[in-house]
C-alpha atoms as a PDB file:
ATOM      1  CA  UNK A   1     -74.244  -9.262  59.561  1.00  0.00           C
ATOM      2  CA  UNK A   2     -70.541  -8.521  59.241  1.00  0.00           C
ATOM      3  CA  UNK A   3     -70.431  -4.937  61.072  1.00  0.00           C
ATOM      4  CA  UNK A   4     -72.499  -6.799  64.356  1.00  0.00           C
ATOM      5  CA  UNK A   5     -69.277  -9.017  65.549  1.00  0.00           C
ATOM      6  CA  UNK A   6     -67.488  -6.179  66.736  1.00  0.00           C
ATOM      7  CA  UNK A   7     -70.651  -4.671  68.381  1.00  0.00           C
ATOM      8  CA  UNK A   8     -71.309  -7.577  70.466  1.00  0.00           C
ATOM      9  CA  UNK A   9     -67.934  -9.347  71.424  1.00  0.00           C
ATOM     10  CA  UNK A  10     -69.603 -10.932  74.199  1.00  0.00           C
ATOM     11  CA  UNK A  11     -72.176 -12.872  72.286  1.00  0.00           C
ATOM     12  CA  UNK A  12     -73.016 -16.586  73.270  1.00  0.00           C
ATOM     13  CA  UNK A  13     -75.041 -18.263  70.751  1.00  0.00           C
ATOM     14  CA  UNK A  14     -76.326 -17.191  67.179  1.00  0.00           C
ATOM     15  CA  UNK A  15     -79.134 -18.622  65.598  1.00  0.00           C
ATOM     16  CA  UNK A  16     -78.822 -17.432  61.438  1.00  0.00           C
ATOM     17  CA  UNK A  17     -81.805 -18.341  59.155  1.00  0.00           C
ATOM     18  CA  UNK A  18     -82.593 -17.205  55.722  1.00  0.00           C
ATOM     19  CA  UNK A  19     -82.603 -17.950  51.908  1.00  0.00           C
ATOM     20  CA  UNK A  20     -79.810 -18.199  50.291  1.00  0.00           C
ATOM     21  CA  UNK A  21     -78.514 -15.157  51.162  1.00  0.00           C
ATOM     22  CA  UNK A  22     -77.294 -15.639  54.400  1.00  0.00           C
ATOM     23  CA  UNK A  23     -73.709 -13.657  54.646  1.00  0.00           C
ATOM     24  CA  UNK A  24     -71.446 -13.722  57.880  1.00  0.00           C
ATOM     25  CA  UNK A  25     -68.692 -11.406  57.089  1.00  0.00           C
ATOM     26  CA  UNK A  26     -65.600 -11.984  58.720  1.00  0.00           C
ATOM     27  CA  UNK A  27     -66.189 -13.478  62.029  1.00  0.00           C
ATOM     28  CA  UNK A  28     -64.957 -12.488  65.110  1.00  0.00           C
ATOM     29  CA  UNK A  29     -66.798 -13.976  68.050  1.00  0.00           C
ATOM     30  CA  UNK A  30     -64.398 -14.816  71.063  1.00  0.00           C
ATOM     31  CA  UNK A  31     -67.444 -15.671  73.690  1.00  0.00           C
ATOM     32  CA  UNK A  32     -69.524 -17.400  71.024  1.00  0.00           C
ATOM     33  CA  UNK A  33     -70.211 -21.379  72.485  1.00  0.00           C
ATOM     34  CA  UNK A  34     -73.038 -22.123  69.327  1.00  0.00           C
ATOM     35  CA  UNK A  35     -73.082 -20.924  66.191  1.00  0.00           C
ATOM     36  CA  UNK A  36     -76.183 -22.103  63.776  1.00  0.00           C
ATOM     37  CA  UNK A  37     -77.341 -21.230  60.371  1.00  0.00           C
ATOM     38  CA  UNK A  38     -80.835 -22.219  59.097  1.00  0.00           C
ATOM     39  CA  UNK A  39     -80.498 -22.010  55.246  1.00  0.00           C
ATOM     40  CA  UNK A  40     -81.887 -23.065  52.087  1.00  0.00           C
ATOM     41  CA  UNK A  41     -78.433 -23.376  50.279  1.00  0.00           C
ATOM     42  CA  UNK A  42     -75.456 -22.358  52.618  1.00  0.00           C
ATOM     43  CA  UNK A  43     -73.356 -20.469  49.967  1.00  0.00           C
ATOM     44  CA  UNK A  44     -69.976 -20.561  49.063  1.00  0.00           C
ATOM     45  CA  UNK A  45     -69.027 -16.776  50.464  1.00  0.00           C
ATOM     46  CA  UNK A  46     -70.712 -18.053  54.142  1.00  0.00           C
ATOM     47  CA  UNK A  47     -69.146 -21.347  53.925  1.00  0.00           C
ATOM     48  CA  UNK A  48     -65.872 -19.215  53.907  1.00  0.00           C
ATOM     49  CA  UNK A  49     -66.658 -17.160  56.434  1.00  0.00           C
ATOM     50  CA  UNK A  50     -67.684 -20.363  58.723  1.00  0.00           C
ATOM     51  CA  UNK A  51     -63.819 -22.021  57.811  1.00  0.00           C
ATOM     52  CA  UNK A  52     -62.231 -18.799  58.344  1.00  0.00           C
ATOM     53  CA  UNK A  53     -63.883 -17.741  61.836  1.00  0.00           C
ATOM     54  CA  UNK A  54     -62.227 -16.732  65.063  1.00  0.00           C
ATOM     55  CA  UNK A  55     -64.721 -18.305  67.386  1.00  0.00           C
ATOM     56  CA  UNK A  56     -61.938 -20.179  70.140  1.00  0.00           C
ATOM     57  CA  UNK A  57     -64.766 -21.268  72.586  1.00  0.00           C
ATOM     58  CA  UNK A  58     -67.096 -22.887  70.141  1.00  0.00           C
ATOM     59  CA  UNK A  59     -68.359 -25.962  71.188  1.00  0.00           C
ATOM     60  CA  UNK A  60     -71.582 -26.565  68.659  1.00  0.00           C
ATOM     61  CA  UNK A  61     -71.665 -25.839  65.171  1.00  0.00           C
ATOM     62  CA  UNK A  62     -74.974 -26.452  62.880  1.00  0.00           C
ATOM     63  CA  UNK A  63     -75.069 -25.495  59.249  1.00  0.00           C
ATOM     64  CA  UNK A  64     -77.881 -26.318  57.369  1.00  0.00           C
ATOM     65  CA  UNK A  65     -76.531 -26.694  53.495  1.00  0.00           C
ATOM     66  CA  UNK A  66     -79.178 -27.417  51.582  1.00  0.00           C
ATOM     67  CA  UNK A  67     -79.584 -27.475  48.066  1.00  0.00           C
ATOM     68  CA  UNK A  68     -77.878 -25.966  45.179  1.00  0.00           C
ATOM     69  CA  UNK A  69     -80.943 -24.840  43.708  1.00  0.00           C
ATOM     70  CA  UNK A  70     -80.960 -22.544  46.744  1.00  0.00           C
ATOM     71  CA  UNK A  71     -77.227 -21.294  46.883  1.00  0.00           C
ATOM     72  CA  UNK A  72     -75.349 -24.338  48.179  1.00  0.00           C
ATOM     73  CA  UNK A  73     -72.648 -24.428  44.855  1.00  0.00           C
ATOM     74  CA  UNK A  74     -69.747 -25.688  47.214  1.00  0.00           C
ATOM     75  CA  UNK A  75     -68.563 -29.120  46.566  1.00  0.00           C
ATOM     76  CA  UNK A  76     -68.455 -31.691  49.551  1.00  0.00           C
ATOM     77  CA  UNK A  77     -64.594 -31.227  49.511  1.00  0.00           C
ATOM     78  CA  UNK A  78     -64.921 -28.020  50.411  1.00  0.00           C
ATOM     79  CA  UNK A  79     -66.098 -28.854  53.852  1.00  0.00           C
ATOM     80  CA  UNK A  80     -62.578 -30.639  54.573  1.00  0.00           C
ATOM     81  CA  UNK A  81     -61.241 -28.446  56.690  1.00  0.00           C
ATOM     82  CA  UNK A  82     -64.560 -28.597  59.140  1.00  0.00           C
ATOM     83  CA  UNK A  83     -64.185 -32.637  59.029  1.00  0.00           C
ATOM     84  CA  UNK A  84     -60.180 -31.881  60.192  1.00  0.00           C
ATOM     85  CA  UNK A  85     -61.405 -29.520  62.908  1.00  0.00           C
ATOM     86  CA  UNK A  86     -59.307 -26.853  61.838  1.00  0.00           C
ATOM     87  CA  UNK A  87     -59.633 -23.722  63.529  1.00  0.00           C
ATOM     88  CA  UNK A  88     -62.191 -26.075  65.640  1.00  0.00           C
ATOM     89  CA  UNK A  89     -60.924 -27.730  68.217  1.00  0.00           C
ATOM     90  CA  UNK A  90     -63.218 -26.955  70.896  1.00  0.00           C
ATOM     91  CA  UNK A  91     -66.582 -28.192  68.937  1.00  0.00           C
ATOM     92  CA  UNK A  92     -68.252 -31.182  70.737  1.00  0.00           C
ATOM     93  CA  UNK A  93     -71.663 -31.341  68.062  1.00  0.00           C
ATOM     94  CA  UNK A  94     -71.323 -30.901  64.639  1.00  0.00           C
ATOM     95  CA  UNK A  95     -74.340 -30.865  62.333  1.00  0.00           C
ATOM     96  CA  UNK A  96     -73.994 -30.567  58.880  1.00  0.00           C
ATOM     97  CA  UNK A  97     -77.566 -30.698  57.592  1.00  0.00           C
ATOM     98  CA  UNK A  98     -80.318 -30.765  55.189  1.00  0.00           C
ATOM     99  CA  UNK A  99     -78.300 -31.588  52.174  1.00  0.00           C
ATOM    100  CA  UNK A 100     -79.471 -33.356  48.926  1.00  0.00           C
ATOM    101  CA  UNK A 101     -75.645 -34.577  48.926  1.00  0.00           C
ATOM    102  CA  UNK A 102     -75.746 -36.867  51.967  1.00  0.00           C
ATOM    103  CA  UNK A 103     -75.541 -39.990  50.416  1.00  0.00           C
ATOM    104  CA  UNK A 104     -72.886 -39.118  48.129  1.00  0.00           C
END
């Protein structure tokens, strides 16, 4: 996935879904309104990806984190930086999903 944000600068929405091996790369997506990944375990190197992207007009973001059986190893204070809305402060709908840690 990482060489494809350059080659389409003008992409809108991005539906991801895989194992655990989903990868983004370092994203650069300055048209991008929705952003979703469909995973069985979100992994750290994604979830890094996700907190570090340029993506100014974003306005929904859905990661599915899922289990750590299936990749997700990150700990819930990880995701801090998503629950501050930095780097996203044009997202109106969050969903962080499909994780055995909601209730914790």
């Amino acid at each position: 996935m990482p060489r494809y944000w350059a080659a389409v600068p003008s992409l809108r929405e991005v539906v991801l879904r895989g194992g655990g091996t989903l990868e983004f790369g370092a994203i650069v997506a300055p048209q991008l309104v929705s952003f979703t990944a469909e995973t069985g375990g979100l992994s750290p190197t994604a979830l890094k990806s996700v907190l570090e992207a340029k993506w100014p007009r974003l306005e929904t973001l859905k990661l599915c984190l899922a289990q750590d059986n299936y990749g997700f190893s990150s700990q819930l204070s990880d995701l801090q930086p998503i629950f501050d809305a930095d780097g996203l402060g044009s997202v109106k709908h969050l969903g962080l999903m499909n994780s055995e840690r909601s209730n914790t």
